[in-house]
C-alpha atoms as a PDB file:
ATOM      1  CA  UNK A   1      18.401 -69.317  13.300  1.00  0.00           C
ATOM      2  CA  UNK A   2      16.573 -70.692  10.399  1.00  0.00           C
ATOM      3  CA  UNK A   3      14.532 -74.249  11.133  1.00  0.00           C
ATOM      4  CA  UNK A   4      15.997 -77.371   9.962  1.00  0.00           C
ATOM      5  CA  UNK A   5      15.879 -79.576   6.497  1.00  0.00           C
ATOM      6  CA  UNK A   6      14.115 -82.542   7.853  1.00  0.00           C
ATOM      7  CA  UNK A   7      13.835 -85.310   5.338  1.00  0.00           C
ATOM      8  CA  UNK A   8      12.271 -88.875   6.150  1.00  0.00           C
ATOM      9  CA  UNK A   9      13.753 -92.100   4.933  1.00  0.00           C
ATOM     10  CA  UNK A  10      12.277 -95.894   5.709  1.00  0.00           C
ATOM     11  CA  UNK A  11      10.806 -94.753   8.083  1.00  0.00           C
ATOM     12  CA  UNK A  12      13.899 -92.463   9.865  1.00  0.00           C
ATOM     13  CA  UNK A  13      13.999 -89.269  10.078  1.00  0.00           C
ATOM     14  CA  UNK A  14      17.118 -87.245   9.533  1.00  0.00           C
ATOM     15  CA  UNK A  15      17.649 -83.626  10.016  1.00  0.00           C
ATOM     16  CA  UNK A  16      20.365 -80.912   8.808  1.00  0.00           C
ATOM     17  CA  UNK A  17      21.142 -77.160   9.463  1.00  0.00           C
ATOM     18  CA  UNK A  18      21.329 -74.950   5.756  1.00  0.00           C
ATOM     19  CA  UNK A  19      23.435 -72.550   4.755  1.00  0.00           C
ATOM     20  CA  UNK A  20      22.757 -70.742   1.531  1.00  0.00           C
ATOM     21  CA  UNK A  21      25.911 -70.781  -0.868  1.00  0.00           C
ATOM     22  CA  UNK A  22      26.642 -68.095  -2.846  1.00  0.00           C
ATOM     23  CA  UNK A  23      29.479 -66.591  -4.748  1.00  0.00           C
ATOM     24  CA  UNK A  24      30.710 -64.268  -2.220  1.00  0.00           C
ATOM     25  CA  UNK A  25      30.646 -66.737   0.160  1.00  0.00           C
ATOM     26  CA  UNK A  26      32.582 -69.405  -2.381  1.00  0.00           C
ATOM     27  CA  UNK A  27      35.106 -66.237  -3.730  1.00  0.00           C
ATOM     28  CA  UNK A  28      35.076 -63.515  -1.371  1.00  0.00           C
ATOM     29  CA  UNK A  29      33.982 -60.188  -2.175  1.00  0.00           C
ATOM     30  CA  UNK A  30      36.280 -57.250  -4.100  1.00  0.00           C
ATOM     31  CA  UNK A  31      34.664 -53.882  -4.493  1.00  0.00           C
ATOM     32  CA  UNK A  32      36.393 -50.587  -6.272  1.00  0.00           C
ATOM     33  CA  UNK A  33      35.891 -47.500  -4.027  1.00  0.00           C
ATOM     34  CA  UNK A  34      36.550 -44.147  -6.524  1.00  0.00           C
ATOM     35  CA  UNK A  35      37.852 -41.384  -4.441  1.00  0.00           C
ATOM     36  CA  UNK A  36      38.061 -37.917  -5.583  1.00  0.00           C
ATOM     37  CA  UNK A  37      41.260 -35.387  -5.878  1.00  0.00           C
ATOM     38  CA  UNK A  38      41.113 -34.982  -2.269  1.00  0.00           C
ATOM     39  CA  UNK A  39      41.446 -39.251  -1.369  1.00  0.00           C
ATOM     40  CA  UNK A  40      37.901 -39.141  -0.179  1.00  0.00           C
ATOM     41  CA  UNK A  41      35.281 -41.194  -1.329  1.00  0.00           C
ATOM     42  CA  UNK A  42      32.510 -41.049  -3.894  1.00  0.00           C
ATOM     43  CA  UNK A  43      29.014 -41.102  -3.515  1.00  0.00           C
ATOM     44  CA  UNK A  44      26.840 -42.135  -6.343  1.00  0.00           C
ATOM     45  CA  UNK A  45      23.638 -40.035  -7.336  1.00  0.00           C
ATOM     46  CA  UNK A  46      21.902 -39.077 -10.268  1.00  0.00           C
ATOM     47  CA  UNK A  47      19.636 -36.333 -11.759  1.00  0.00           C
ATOM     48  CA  UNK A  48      16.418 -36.254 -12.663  1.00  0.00           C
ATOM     49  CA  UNK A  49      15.260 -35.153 -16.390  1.00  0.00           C
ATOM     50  CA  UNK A  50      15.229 -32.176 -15.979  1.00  0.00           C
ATOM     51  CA  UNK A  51      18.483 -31.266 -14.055  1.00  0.00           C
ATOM     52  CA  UNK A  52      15.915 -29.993 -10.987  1.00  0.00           C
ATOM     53  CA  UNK A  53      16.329 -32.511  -8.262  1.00  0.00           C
ATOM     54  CA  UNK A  54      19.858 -34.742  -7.371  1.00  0.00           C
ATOM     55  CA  UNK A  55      19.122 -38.480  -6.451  1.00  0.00           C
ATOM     56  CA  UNK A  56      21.348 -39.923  -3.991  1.00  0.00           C
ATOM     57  CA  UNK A  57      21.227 -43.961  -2.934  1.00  0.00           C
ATOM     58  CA  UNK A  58      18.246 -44.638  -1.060  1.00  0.00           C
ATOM     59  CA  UNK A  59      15.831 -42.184  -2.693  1.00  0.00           C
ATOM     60  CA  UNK A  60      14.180 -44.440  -4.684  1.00  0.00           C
ATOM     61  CA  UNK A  61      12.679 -47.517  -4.976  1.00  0.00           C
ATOM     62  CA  UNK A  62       9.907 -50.230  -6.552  1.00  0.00           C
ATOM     63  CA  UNK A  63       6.376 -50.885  -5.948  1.00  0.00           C
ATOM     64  CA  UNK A  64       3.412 -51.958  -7.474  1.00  0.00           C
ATOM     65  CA  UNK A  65       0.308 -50.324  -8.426  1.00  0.00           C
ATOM     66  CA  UNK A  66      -3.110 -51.423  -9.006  1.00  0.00           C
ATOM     67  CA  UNK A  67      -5.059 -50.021 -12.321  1.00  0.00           C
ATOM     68  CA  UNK A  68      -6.053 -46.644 -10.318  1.00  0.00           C
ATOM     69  CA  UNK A  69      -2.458 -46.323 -10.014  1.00  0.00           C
ATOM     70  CA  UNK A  70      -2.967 -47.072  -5.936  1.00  0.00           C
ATOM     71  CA  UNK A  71       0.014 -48.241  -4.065  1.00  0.00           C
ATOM     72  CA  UNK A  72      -0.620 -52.050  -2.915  1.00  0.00           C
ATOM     73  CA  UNK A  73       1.839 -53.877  -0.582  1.00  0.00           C
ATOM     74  CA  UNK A  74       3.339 -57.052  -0.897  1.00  0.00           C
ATOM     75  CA  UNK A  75       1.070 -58.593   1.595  1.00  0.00           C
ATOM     76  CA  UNK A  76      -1.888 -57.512  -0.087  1.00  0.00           C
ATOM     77  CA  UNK A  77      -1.008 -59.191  -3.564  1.00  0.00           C
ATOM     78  CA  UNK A  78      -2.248 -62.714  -4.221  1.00  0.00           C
ATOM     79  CA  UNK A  79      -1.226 -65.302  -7.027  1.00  0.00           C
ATOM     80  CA  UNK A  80      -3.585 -66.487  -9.941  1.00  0.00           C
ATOM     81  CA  UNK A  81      -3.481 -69.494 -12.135  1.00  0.00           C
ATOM     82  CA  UNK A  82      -3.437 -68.960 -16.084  1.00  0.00           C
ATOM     83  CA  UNK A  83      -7.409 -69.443 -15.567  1.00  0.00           C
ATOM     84  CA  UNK A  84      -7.413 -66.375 -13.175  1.00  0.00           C
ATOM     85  CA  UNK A  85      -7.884 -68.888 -10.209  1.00  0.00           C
ATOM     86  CA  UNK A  86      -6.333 -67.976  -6.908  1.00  0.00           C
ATOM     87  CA  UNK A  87      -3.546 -69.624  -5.923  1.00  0.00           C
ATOM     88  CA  UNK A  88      -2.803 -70.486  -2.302  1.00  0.00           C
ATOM     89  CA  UNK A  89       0.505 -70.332  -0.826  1.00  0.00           C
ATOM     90  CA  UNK A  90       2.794 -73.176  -0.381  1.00  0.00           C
ATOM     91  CA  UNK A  91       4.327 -73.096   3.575  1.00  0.00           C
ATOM     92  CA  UNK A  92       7.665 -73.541   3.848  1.00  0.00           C
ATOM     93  CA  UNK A  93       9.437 -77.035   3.829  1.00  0.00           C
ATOM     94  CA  UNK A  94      11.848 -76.254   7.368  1.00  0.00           C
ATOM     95  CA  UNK A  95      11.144 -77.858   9.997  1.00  0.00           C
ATOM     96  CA  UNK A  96       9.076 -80.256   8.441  1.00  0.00           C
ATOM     97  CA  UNK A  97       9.734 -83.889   7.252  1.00  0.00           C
ATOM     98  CA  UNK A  98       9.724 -84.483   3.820  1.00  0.00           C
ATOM     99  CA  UNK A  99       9.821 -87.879   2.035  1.00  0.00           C
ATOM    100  CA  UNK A 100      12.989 -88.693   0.250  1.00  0.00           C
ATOM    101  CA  UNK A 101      12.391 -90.491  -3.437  1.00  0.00           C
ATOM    102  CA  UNK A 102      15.263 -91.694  -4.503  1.00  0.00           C
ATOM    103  CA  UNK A 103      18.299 -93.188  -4.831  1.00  0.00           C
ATOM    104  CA  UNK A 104      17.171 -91.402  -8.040  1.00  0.00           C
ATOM    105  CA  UNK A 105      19.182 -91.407 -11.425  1.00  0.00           C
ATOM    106  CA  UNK A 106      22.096 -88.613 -11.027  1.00  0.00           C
ATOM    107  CA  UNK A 107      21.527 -87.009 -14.497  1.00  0.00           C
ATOM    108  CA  UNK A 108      18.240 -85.896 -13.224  1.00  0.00           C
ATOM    109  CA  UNK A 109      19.832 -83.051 -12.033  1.00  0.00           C
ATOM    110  CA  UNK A 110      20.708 -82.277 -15.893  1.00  0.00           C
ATOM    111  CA  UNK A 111      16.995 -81.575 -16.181  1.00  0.00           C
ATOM    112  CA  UNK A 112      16.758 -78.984 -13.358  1.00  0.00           C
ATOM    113  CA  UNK A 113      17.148 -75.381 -13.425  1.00  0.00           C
ATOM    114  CA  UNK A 114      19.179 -74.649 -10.131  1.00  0.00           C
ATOM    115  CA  UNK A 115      17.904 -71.424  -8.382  1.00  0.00           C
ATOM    116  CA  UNK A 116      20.057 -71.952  -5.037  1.00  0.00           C
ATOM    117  CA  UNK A 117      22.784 -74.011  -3.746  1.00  0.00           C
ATOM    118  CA  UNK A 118      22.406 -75.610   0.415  1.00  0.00           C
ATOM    119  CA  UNK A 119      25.494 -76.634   2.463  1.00  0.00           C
ATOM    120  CA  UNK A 120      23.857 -78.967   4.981  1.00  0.00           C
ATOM    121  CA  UNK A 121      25.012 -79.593   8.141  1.00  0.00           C
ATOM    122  CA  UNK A 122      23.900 -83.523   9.879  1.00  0.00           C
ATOM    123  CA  UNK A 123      22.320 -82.858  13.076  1.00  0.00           C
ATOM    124  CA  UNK A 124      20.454 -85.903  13.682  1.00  0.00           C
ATOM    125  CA  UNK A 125      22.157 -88.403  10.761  1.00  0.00           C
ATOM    126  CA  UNK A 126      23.235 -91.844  11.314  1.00  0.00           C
ATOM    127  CA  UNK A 127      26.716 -92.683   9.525  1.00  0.00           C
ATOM    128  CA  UNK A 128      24.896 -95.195   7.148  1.00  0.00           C
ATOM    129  CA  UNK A 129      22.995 -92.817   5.155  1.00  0.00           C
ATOM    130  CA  UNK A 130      25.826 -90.380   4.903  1.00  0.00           C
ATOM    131  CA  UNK A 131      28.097 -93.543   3.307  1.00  0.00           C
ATOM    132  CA  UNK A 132      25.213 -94.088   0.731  1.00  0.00           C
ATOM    133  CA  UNK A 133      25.322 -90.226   0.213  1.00  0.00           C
ATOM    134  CA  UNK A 134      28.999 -90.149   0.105  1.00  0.00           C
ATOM    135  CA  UNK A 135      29.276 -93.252  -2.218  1.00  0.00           C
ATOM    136  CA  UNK A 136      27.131 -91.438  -4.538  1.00  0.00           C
ATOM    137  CA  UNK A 137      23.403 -91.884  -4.091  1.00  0.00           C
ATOM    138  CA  UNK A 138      21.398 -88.987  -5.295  1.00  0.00           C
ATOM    139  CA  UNK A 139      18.278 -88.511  -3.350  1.00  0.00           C
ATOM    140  CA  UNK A 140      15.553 -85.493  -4.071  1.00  0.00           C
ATOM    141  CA  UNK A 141      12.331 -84.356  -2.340  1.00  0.00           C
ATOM    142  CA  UNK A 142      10.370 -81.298  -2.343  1.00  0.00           C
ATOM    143  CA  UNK A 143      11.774 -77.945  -1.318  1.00  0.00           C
ATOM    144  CA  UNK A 144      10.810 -74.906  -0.035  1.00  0.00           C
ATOM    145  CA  UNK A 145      13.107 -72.033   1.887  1.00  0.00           C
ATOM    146  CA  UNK A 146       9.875 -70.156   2.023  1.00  0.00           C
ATOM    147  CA  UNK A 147       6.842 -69.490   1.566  1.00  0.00           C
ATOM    148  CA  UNK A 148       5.738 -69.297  -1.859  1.00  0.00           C
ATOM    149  CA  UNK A 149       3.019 -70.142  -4.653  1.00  0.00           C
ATOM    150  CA  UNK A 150       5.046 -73.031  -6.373  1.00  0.00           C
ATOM    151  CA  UNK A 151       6.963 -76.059  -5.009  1.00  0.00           C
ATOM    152  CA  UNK A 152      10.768 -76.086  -6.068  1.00  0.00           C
ATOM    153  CA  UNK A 153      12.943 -79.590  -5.823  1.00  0.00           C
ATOM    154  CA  UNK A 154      16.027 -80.493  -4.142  1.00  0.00           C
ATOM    155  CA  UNK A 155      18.501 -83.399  -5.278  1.00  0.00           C
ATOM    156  CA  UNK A 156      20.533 -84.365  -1.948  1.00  0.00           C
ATOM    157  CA  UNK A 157      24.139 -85.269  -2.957  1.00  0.00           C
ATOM    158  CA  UNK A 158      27.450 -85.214  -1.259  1.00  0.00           C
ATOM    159  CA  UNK A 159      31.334 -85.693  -1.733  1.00  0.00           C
ATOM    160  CA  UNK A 160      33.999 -85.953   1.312  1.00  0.00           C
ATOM    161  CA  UNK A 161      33.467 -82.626   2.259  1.00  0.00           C
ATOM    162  CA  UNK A 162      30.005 -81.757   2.454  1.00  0.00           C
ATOM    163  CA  UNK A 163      26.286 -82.618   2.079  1.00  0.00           C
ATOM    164  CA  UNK A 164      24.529 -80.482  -0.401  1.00  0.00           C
ATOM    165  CA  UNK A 165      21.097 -79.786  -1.477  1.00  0.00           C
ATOM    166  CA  UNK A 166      20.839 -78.344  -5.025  1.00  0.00           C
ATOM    167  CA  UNK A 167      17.395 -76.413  -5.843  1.00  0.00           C
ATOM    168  CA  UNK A 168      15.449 -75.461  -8.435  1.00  0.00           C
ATOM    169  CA  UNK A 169      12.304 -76.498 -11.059  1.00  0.00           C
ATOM    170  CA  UNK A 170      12.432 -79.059 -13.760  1.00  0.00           C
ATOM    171  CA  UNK A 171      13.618 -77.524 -16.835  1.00  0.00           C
ATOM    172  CA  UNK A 172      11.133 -79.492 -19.709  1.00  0.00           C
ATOM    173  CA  UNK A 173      13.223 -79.306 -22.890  1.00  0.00           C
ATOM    174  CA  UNK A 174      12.462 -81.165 -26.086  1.00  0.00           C
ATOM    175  CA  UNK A 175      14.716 -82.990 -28.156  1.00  0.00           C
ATOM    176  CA  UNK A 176      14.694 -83.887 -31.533  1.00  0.00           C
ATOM    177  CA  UNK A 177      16.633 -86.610 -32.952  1.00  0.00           C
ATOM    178  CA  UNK A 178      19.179 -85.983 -35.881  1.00  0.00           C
ATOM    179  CA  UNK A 179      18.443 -85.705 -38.901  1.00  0.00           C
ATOM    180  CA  UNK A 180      14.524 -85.807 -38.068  1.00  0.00           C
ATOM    181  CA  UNK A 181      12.080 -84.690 -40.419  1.00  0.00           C
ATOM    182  CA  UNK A 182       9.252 -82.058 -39.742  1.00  0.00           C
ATOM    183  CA  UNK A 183       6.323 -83.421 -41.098  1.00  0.00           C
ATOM    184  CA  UNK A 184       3.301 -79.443 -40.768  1.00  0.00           C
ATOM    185  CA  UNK A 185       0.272 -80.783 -38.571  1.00  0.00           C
ATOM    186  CA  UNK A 186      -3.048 -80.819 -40.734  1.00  0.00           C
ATOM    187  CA  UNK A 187      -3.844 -77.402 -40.822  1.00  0.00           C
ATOM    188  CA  UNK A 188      -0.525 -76.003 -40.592  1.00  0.00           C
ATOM    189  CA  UNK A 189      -0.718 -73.395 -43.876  1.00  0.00           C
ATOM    190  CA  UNK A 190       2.891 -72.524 -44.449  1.00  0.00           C
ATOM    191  CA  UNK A 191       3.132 -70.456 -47.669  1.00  0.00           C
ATOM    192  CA  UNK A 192       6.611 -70.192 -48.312  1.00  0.00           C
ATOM    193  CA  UNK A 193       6.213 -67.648 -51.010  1.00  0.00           C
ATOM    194  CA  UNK A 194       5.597 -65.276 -47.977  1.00  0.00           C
ATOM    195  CA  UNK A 195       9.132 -66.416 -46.689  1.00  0.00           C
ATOM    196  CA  UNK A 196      11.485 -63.777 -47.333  1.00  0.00           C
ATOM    197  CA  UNK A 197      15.100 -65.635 -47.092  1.00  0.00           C
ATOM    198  CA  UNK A 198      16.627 -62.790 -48.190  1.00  0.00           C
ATOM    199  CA  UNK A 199      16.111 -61.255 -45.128  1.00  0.00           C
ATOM    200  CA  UNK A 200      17.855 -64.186 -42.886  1.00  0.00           C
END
């Protein structure tokens, strides 16, 4: 069984079993079997180029290959920054308290760009902070099933039912107001004789 969410609050610490929500999970699962003439099921393979060798499931698969073309494992790959600097791994956030910020504004999680979904379970909650939760407060602190080389978010929010933690990195977008004007940087050469609006 998978370590706790632990979050920490004024000093409190409350903790919470996860379970991952997905769609089968929310909608059940249908899958079409195709059966032959004879009622008997199908098995799905595929042939190579050229014709010489049948592929069944479970014959192939990915890796990744260094510039010798030499097989490397997942264990032996390592992250780098956009300056070629390593990058160390981020632990994972179970089992270990994290600091709640919050009650935060609820259309911050407008701005985030949800990568999983977290029924939580109370384990160790008092019925206070599940009122503020239920009542609306959005909480979020720092979030990480596992290990990995960048820190994701989770916004803590609830309804009668259920506590949830939604997941994910900010999503930075830019607006622009209406009707606003672009105004070319100095040095921003636009020829527009090059523009061919034909072609649009």
């Amino acid at each position: 069984m998978a370590k706790p969410v632990v979050i920490s609050l004024a000093g409190k610490d409350y903790s919470f079993d996860s379970v991952r929500i997905d769609r089968a999970k929310l909608y059940g699962v249908r899958k079409r079997l195709p059966i032959d003439a004879k009622g008997e099921p199908c098995v799905k393979a595929s042939l190579t180029m050229d014709g010489a060798n049948l592929l069944l499931s479970g014959m192939t698969a990915q890796g990744y290959f260094n510039s010798s073309g030499t097989p490397i494992s997942r264990s032996g790959m390592i992250g780098i920054d956009a300056q070629g600097n390593k990058v160390d791994q981020i632990p994972s956030t179970l089992g270990v308290a994290q600091s709640l910020n919050g009650p935060v504004s609820p259309s911050e999680i407008l701005d985030l760009d949800i990568q999983s979904i977290f029924c939580l379970e109370p384990i160790n909650v008092d019925d206070d902070f599940l009122s503020k939760l239920k009542s609306g407060d959005v909480y979020k602190f720092p979030f990480n099933y596992m290990a990995g080389l960048e820190m994701e978010t989770a916004y803590l929010v609830a309804n009668e039912e259920a506590v949830f933690a939604l997941v994910g990195k900010s999503a930075n977008t830019e607006w622009i107001e209406e009707a606003a004007i672009y105004v070319p940087l100095e040095g921003d050469d636009i020829d527009t004789e090059d523009l061919d609006f034909e072609a649009l």
